[in-house]
N, C-alpha and C. Protein backbone atom coordinates (compact mmCIF):
# COMPACT_ATOMS: atom_id res chain seq x y z
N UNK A 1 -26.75 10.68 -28.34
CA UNK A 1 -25.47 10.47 -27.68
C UNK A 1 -25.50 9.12 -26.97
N UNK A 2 -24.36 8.57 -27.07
CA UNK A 2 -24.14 7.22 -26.14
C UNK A 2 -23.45 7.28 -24.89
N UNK A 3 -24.02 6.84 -23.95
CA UNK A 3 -23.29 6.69 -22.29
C UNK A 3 -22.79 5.25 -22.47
N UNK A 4 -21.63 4.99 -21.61
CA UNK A 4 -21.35 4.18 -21.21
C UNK A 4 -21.03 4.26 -19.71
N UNK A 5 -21.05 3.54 -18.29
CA UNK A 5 -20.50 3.19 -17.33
C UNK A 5 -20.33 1.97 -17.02
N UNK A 6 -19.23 1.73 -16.34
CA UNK A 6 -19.08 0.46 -15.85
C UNK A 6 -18.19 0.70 -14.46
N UNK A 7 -17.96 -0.71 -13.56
CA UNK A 7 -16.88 -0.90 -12.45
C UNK A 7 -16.52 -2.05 -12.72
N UNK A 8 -15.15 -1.93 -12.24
CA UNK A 8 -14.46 -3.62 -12.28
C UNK A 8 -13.28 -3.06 -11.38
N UNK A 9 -13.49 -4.27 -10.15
CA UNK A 9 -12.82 -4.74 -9.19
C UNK A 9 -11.27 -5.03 -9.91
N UNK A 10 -9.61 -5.03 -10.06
CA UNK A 10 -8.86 -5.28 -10.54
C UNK A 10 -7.91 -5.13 -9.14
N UNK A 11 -6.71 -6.46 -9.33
CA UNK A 11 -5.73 -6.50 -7.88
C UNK A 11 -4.53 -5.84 -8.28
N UNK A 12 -4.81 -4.51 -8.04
CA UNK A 12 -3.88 -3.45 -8.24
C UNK A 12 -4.20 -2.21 -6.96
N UNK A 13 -3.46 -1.28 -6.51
CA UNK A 13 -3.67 -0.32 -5.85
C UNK A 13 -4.69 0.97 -6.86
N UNK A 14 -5.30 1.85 -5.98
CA UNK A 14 -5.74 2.66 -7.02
C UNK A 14 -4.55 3.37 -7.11
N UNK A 15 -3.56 3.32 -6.83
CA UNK A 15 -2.48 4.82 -7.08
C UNK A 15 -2.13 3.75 -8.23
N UNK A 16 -1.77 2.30 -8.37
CA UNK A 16 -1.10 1.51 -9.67
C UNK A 16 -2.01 1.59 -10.59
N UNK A 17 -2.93 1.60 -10.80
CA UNK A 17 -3.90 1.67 -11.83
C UNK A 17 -3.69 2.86 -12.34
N UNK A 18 -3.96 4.11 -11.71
CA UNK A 18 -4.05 5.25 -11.79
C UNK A 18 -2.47 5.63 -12.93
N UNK A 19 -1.38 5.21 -12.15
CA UNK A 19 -0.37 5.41 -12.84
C UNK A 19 -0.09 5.11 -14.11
N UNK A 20 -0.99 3.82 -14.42
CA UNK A 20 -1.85 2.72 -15.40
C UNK A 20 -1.37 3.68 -16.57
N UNK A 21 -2.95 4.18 -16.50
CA UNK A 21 -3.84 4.80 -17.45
C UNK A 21 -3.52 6.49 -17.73
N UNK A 22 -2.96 6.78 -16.57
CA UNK A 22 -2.50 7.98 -16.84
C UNK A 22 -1.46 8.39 -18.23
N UNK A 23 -0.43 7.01 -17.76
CA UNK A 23 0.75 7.09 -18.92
C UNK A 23 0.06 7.20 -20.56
N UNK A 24 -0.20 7.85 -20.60
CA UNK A 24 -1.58 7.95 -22.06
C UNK A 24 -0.05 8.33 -23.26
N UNK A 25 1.33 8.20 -23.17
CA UNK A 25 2.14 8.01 -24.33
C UNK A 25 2.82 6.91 -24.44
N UNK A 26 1.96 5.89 -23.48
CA UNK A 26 2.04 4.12 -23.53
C UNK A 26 1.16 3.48 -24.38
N UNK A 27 0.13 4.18 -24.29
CA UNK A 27 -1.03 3.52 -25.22
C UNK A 27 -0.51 2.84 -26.10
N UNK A 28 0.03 3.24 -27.23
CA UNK A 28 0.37 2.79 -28.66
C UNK A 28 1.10 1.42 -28.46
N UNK A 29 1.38 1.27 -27.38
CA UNK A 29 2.19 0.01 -27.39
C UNK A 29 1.80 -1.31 -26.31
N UNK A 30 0.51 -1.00 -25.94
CA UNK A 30 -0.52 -2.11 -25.42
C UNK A 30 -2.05 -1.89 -25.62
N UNK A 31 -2.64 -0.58 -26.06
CA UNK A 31 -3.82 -0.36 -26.09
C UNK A 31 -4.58 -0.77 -27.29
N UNK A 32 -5.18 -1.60 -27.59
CA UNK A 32 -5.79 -2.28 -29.09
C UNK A 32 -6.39 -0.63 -29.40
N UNK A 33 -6.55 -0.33 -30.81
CA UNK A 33 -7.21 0.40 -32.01
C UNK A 33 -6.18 1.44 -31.74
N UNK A 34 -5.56 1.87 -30.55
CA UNK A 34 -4.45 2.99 -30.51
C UNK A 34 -3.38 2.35 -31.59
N UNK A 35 -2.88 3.30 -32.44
CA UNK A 35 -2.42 3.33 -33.43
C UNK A 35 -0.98 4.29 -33.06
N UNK A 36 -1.21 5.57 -32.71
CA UNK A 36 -0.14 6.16 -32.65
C UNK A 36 -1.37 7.23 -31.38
N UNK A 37 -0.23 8.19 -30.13
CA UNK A 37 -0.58 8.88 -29.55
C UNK A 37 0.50 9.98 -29.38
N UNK A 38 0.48 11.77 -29.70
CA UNK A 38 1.11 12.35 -29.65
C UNK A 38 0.99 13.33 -28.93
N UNK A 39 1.76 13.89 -27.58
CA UNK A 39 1.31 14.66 -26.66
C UNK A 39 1.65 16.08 -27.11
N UNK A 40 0.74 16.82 -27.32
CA UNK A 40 0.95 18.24 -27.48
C UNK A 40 1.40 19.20 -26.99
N UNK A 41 0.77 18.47 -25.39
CA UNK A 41 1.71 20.17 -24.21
C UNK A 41 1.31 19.09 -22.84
N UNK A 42 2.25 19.46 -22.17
CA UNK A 42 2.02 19.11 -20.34
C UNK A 42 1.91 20.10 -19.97
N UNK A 43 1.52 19.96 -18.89
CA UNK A 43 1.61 21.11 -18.03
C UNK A 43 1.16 20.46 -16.80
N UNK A 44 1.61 21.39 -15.46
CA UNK A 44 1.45 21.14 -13.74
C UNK A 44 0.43 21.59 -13.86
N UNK A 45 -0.45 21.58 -12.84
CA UNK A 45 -1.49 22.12 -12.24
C UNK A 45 -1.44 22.95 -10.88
N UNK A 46 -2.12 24.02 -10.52
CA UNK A 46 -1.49 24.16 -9.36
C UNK A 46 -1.75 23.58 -8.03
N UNK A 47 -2.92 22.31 -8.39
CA UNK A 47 -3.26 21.06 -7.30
C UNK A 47 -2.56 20.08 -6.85
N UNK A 48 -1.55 20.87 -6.48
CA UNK A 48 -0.02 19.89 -6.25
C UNK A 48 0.45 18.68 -7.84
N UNK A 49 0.56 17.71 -7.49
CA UNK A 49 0.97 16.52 -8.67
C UNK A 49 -0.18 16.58 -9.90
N UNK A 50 -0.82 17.18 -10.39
CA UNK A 50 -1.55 17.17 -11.17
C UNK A 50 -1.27 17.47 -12.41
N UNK A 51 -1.43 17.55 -13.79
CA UNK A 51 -1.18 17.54 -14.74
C UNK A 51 -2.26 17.89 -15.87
N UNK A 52 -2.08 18.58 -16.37
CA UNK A 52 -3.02 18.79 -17.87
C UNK A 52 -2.06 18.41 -19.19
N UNK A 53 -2.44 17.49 -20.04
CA UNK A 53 -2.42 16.81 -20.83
C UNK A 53 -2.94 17.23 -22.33
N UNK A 54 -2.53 17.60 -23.23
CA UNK A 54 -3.08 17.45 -24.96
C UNK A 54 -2.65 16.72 -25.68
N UNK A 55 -3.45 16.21 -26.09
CA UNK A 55 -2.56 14.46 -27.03
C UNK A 55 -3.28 15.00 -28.30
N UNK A 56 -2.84 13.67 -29.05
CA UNK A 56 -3.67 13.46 -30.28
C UNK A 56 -3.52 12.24 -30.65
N UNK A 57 -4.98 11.51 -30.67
CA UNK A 57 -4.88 9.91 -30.52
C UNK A 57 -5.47 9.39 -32.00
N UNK A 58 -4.22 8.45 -32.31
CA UNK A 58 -5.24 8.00 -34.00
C UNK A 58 -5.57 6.59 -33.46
N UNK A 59 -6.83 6.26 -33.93
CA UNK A 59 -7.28 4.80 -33.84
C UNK A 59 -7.65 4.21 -34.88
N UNK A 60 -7.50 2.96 -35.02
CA UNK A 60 -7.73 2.65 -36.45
C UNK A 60 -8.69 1.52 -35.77
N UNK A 61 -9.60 0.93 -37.13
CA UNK A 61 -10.42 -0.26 -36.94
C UNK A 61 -10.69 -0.75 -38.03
N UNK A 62 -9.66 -1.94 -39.24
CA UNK A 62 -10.38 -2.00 -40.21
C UNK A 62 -9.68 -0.73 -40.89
N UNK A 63 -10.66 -0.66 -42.01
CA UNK A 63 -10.33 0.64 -43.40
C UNK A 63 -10.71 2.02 -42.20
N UNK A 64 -11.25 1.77 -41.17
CA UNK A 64 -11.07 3.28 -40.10
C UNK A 64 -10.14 3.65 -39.53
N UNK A 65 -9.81 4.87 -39.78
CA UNK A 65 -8.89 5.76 -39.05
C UNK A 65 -9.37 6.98 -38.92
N UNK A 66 -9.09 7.49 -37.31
CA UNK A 66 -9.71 8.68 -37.08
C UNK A 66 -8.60 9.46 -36.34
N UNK A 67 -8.13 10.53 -35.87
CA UNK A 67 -7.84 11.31 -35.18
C UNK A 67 -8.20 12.03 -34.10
N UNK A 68 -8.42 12.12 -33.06
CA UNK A 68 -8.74 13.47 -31.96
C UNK A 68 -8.08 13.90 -31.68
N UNK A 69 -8.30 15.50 -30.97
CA UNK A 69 -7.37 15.93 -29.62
C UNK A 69 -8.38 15.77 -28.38
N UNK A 70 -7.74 15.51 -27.41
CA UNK A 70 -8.64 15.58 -26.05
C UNK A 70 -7.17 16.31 -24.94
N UNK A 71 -8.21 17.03 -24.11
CA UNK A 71 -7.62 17.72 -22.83
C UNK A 71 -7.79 16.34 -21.82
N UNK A 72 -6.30 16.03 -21.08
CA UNK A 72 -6.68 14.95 -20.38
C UNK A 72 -6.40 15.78 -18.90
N UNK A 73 -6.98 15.68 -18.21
CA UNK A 73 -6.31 15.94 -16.61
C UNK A 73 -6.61 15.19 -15.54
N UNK A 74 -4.94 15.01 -14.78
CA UNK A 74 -4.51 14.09 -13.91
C UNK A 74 -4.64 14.48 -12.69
N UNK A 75 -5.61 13.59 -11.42
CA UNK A 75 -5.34 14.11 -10.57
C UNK A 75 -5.06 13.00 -9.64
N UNK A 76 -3.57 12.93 -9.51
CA UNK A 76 -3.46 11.90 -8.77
C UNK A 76 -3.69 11.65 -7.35
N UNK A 77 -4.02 12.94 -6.48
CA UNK A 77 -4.61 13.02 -4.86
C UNK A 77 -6.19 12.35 -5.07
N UNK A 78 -6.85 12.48 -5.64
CA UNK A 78 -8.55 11.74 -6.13
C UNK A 78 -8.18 10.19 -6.01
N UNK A 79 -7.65 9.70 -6.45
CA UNK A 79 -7.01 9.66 -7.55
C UNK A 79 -8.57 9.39 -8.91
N UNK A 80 -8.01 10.33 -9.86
CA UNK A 80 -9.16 10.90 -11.29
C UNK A 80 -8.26 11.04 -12.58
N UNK A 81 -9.19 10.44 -13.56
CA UNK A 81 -8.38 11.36 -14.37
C UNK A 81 -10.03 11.78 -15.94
N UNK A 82 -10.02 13.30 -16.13
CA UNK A 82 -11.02 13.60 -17.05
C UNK A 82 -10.31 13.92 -18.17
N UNK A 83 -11.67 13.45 -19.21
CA UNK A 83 -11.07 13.61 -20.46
C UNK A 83 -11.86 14.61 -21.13
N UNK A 84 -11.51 15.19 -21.61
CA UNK A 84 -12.35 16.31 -22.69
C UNK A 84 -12.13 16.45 -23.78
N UNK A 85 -13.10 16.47 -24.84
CA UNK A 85 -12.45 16.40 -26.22
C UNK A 85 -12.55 18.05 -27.10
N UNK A 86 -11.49 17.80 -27.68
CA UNK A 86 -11.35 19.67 -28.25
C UNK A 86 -11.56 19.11 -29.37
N UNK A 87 -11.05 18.23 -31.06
CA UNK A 87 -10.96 18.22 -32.16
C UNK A 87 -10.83 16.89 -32.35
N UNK A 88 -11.75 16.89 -33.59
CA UNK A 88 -12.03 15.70 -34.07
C UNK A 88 -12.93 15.18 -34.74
N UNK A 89 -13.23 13.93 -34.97
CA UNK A 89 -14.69 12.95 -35.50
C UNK A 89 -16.00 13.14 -34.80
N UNK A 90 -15.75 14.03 -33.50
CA UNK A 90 -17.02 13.67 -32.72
C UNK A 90 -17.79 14.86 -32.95
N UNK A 91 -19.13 14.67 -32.20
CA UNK A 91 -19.61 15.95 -31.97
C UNK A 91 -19.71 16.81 -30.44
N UNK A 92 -19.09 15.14 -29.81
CA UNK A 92 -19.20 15.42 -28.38
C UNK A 92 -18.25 13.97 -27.70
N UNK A 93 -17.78 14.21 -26.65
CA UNK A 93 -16.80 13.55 -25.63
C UNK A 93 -16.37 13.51 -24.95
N UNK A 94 -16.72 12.66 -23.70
CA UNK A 94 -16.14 12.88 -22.70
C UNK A 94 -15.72 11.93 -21.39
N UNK A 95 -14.77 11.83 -20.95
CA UNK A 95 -14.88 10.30 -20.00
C UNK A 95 -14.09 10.78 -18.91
N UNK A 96 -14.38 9.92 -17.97
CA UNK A 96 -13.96 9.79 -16.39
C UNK A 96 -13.22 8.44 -15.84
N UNK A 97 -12.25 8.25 -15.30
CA UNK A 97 -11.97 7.45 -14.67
C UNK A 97 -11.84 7.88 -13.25
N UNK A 98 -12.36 7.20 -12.60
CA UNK A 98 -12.00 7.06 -11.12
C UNK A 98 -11.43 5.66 -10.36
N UNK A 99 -10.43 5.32 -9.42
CA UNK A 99 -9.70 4.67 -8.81
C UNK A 99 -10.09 5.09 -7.51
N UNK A 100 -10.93 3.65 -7.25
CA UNK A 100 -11.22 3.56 -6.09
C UNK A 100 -11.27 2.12 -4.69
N UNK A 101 -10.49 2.64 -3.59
CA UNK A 101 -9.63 1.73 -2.99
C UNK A 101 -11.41 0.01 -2.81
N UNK A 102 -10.65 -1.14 -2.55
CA UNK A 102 -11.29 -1.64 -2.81
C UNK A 102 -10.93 -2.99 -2.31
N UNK A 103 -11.56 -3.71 -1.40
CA UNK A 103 -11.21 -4.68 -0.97
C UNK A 103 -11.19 -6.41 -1.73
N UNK A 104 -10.00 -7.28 -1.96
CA UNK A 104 -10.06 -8.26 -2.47
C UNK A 104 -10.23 -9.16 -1.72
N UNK A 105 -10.01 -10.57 -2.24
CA UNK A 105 -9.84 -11.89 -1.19
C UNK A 105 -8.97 -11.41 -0.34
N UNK A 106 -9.18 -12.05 0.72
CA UNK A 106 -8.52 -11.99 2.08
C UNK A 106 -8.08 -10.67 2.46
N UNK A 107 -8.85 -9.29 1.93
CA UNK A 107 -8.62 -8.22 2.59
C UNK A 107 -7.41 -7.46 1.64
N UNK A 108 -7.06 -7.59 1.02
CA UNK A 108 -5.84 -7.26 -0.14
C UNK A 108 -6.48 -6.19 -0.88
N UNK A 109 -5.71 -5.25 -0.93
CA UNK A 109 -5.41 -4.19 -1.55
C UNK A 109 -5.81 -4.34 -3.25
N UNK A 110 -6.90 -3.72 -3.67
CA UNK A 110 -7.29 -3.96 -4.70
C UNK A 110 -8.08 -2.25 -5.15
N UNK A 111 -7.96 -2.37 -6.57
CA UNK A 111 -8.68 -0.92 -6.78
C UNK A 111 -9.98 -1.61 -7.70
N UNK A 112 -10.83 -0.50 -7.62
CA UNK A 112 -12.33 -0.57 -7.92
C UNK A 112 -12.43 0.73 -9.36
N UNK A 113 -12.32 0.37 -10.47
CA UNK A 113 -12.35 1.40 -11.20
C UNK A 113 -13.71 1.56 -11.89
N UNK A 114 -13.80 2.81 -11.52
CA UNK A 114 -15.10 3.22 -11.84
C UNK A 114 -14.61 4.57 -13.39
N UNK A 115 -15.38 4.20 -14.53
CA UNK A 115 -15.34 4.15 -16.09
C UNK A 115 -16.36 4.87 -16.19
N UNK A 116 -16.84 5.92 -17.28
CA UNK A 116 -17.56 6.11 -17.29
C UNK A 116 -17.10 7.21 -19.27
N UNK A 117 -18.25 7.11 -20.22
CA UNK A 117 -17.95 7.82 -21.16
C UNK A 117 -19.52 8.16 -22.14
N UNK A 118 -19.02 9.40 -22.36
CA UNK A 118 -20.21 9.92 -23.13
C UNK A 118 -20.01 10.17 -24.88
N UNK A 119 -20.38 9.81 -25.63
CA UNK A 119 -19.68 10.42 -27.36
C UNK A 119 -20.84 10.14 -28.07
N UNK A 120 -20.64 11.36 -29.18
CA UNK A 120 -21.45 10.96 -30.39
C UNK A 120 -20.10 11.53 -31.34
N UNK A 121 -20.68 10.34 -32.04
CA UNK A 121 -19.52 10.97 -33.76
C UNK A 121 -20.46 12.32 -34.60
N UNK A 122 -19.92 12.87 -35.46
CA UNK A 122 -20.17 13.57 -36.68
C UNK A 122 -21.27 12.93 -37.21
N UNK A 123 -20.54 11.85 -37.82
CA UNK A 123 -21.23 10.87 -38.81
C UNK A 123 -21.89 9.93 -38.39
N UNK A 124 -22.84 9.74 -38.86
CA UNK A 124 -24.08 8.78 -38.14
C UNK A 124 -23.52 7.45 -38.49
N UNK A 125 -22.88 7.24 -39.94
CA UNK A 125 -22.69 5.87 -39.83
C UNK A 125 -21.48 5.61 -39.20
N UNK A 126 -20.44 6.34 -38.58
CA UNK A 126 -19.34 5.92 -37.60
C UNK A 126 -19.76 5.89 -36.40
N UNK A 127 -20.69 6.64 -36.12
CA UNK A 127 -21.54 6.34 -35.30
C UNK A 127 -22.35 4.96 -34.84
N UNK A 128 -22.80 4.82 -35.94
CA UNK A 128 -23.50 3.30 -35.85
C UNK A 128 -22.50 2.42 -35.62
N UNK A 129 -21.20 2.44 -36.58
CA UNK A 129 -20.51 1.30 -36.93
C UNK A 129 -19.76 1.34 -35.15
N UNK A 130 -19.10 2.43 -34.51
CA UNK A 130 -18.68 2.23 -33.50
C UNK A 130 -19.31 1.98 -32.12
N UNK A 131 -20.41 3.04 -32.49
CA UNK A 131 -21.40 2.23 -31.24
C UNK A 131 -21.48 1.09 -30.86
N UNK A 132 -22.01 0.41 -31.90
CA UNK A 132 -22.43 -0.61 -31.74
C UNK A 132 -21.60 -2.15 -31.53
N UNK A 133 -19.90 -1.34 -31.49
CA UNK A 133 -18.99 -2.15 -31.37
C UNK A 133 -18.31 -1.90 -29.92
N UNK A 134 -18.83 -0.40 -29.52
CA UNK A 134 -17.89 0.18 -28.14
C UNK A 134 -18.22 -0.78 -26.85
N UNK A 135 -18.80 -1.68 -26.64
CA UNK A 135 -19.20 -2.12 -25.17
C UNK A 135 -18.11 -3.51 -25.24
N UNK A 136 -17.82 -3.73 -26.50
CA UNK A 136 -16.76 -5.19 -26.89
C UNK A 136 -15.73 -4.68 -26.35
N UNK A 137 -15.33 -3.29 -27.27
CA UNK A 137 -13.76 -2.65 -27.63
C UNK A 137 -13.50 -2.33 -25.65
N UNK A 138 -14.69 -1.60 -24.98
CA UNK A 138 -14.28 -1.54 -23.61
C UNK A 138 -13.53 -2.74 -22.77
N UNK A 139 -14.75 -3.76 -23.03
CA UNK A 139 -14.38 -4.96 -22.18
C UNK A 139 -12.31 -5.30 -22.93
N UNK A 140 -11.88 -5.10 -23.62
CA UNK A 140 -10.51 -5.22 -24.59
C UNK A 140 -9.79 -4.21 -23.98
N UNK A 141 -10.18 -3.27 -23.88
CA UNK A 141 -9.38 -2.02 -23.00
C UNK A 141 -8.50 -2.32 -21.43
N UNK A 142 -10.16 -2.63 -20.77
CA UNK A 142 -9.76 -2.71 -19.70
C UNK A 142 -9.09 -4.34 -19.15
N UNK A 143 -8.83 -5.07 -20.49
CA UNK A 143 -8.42 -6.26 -20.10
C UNK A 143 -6.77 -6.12 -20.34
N UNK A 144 -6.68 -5.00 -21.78
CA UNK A 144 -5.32 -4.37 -22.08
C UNK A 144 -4.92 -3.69 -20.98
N UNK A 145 -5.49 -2.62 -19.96
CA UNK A 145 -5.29 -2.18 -18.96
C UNK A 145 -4.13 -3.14 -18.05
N UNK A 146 -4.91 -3.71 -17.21
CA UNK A 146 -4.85 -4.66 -16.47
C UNK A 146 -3.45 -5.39 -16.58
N UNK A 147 -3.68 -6.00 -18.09
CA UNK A 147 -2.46 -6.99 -18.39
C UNK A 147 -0.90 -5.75 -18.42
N UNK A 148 -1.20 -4.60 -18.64
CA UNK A 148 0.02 -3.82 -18.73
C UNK A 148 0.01 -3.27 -17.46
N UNK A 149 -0.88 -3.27 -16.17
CA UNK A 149 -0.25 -3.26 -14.55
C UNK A 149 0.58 -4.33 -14.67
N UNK A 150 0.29 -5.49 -15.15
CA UNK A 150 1.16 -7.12 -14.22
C UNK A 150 2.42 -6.83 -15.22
N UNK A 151 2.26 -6.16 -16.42
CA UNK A 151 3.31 -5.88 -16.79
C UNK A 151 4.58 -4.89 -15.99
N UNK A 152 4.13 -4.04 -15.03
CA UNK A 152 4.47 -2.89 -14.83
C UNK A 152 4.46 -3.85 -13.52
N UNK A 153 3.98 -3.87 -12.96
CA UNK A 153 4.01 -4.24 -11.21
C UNK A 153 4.16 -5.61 -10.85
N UNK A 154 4.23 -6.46 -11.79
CA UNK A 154 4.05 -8.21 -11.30
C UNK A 154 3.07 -8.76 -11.64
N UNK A 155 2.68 -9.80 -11.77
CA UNK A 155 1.70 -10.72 -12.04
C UNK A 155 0.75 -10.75 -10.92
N UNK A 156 1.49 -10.95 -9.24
CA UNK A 156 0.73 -11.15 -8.33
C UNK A 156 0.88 -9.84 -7.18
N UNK A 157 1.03 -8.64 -8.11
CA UNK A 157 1.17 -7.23 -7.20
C UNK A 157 0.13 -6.66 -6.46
N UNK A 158 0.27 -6.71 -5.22
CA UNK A 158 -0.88 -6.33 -4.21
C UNK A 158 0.01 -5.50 -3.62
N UNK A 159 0.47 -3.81 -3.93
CA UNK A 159 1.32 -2.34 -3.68
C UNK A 159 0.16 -1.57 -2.92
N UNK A 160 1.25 -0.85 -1.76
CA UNK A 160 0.76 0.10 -1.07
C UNK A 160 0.43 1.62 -2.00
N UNK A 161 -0.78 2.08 -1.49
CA UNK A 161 -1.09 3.21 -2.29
C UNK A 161 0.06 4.49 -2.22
N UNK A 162 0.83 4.45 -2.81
CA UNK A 162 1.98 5.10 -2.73
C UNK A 162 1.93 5.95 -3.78
């Protein structure tokens, strides 16, 4: 199995970030290898604003295309959001985001996101072939991230955690 973690400092609130990444039926239309994302069921939680999530995410790379489902759940009081995977290419999956408050230049409101993901594929050679490509495709994610806050909040948005 492969781990990944990382943090990166970004000048956004953690509640803007959070709101970010949550929107997971945005993907398809800023997230590189997201192809198409289809939500299966919402649902509340009974942790006040919280949310449980079933998608189904196709990614393509090249002649690859794959499918999953993953259980996503939102917790925007943490602010968290976990991913769990039910169906698919893998044999295993699983990731974490956390949004965490975080100080910038001159004291500015900035979030600290802390990343974190575990997977093995089925297949050893999608395995190989993606492994060994996932630490690129991250750094692309979270740069797609980012650029679709300044999309969403401004270029130079420093927002109260609201």
């Amino acid at each position: 199995m492969q781990t990944f973690h990382d943090q990166k400092i970004l000048a956004f609130s953690p509640r803007q970030m959070f709101d970010v990444v949550s929107k997971v039926e945005d993907y398809p239309q800023f997230l590189p290898l997201c192809d198409e994302l289809t939500i299966r069921s919402r649902e509340a939680t009974g942790a006040g604003a919280g949310e449980v999530i079933i998608a189904d995410m196709s990614v393509g790379y090249g002649p690859v295309r794959e499918t999953f489902t993953s259980k996503v759940t939102l917790e925007p009081g943490e602010p968290k959001i976990l991913v769990e995977y039910l169906d698919g290419p893998f044999r295993h999956l699983e990731n974490r985001w956390l949004f965490n408050q975080a100080a910038g230049p001159g004291g500015a409101d900035h979030c600290e996101i802390d990343f974190y993901i575990a997977f093995e594929f089925r297949s050893p050679m999608l395995q190989m072939l993606m492994g060994g490509m996932f630490e690129t495709a991250y750094r692309k994610f979270v740069s797609a991230f980012e650029a679709r806050a300044r999309t969403v909040y401004g270029a130079a948005a420093q927002r109260d955690n609201v």
